[in-house]
Protein backbone atom coordinates (compact mmCIF):
# COMPACT_ATOMS: atom_id res chain seq x y z
CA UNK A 1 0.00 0.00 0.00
CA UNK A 2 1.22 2.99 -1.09
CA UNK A 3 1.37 6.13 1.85
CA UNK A 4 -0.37 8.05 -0.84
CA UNK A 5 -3.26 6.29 0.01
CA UNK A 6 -3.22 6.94 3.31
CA UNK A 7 -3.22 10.60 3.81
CA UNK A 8 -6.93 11.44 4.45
CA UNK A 9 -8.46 14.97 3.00
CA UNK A 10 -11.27 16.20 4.35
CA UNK A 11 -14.36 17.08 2.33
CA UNK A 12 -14.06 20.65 3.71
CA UNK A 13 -10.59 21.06 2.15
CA UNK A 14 -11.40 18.95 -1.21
CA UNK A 15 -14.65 21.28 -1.61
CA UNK A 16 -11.91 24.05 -2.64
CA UNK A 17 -11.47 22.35 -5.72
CA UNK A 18 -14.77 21.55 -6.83
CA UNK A 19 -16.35 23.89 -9.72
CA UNK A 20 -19.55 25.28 -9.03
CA UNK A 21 -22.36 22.04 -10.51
CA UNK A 22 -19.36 19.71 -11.06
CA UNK A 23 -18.19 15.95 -8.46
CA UNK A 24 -14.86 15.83 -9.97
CA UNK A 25 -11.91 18.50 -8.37
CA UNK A 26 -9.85 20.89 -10.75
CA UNK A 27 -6.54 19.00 -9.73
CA UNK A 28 -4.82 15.25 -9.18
CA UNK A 29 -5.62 13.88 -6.04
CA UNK A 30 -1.98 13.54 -5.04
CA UNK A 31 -1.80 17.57 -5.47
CA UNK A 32 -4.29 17.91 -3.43
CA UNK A 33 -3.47 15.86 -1.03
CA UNK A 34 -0.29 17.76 -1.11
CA UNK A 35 -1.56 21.55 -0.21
CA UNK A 36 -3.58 19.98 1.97
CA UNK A 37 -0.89 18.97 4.17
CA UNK A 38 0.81 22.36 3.70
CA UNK A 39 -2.18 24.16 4.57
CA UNK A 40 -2.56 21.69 7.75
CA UNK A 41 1.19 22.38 8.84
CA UNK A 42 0.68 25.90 8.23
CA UNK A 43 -2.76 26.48 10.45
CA UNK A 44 -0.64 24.30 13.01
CA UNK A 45 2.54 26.51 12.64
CA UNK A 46 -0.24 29.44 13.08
CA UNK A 47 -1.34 28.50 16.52
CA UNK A 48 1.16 29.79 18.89
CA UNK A 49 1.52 32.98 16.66
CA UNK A 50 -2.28 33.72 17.11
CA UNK A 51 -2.39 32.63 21.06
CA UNK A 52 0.84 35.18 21.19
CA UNK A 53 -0.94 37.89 19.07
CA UNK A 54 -3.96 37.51 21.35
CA UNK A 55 -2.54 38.14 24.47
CA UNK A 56 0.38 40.84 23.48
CA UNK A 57 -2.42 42.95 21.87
CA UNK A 58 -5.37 42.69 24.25
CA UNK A 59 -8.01 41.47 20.96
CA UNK A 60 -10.55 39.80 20.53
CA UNK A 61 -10.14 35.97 18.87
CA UNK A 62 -11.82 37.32 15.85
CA UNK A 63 -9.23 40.21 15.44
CA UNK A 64 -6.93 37.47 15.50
CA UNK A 65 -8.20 35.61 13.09
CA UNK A 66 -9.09 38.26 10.80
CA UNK A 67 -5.41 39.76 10.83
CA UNK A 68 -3.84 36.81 10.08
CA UNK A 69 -6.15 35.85 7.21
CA UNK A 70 -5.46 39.43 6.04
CA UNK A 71 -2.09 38.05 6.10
CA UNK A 72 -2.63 35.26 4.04
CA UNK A 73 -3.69 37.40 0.93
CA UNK A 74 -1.79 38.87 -1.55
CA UNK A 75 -0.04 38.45 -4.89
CA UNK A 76 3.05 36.63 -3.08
CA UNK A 77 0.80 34.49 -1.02
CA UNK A 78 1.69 30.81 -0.55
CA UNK A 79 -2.05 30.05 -0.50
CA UNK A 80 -5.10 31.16 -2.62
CA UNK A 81 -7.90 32.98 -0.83
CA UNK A 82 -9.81 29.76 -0.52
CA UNK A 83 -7.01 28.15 1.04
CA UNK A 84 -6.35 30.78 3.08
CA UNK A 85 -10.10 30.95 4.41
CA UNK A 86 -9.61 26.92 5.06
CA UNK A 87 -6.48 27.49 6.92
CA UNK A 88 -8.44 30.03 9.29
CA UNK A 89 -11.32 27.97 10.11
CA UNK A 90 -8.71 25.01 11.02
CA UNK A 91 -6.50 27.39 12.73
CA UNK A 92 -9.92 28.65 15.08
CA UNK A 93 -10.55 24.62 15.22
CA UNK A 94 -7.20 23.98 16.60
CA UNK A 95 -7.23 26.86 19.47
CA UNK A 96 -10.86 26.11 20.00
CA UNK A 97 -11.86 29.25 19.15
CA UNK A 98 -15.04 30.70 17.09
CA UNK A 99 -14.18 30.87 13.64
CA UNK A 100 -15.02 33.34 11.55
CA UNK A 101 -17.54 33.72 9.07
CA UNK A 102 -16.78 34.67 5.65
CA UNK A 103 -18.73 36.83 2.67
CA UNK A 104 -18.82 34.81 -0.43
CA UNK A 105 -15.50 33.97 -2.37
CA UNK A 106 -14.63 37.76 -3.88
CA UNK A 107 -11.92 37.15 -6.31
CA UNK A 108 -8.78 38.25 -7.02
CA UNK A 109 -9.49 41.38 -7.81
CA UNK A 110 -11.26 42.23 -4.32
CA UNK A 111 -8.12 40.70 -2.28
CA UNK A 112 -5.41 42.83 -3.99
CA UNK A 113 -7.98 46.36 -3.62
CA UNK A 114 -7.84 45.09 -0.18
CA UNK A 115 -11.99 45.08 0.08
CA UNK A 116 -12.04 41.62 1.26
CA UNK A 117 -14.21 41.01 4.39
CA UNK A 118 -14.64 38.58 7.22
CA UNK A 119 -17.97 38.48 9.15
């Protein structure tokens, strides 16, 4: 048995890759099976940061949260903005926090003007 086989994606992280109507994702399983982990590793890598954020600045989780997914965006981002939304609500799973709700997916254009919002 291959170890491909038997990393695990969750339907909430293989949803990123569905089209709008369609059952198949947009990419190879192994690929994303691949960001996955990254994404995983990098909400994990997140936690400490956020706990340390929290308490240095006196804010509330959801200032937290919304500054580092603030973070996330950008042309030199590491992750897209649906990523970046997924690593959020893991990273408020992890510290067992509320996460944050998000408006609907607002495209590149919206995260470089910078009028991307979190609810």
């Amino acid at each position: 048995m291959s170890d491909e086989s038997q990393i695990l994606v969750p339907p909430s992280f293989v949803v990123l890759y569905l089209a709008p109507g369609k059952t198949r994702p947009s990419a190879p399983r192994a690929e994303i099976a691949a960001r996955h982990e990254f994404c995983e590793d990098l909400a994990t890598m997140l936690t400490e940061h956020a706990a340390t954020r929290r308490w240095e600045l006196g804010i509330t989780e959801a200032d937290v949260l919304e500054r580092v997914y603030h973070g996330l965006l950008g042309d030199e981002a590491p992750v897209s903005a649906a990523e970046a939304r997924w690593v959020i609500r893991r990273l408020a799973e992890l510290l067992d926090w509320d996460a944050l709700t998000f408006d609907a997916d607002p495209g590149p254009a919206a995260v470089r003007s910078g009028t991307v919002r979190c609810r």
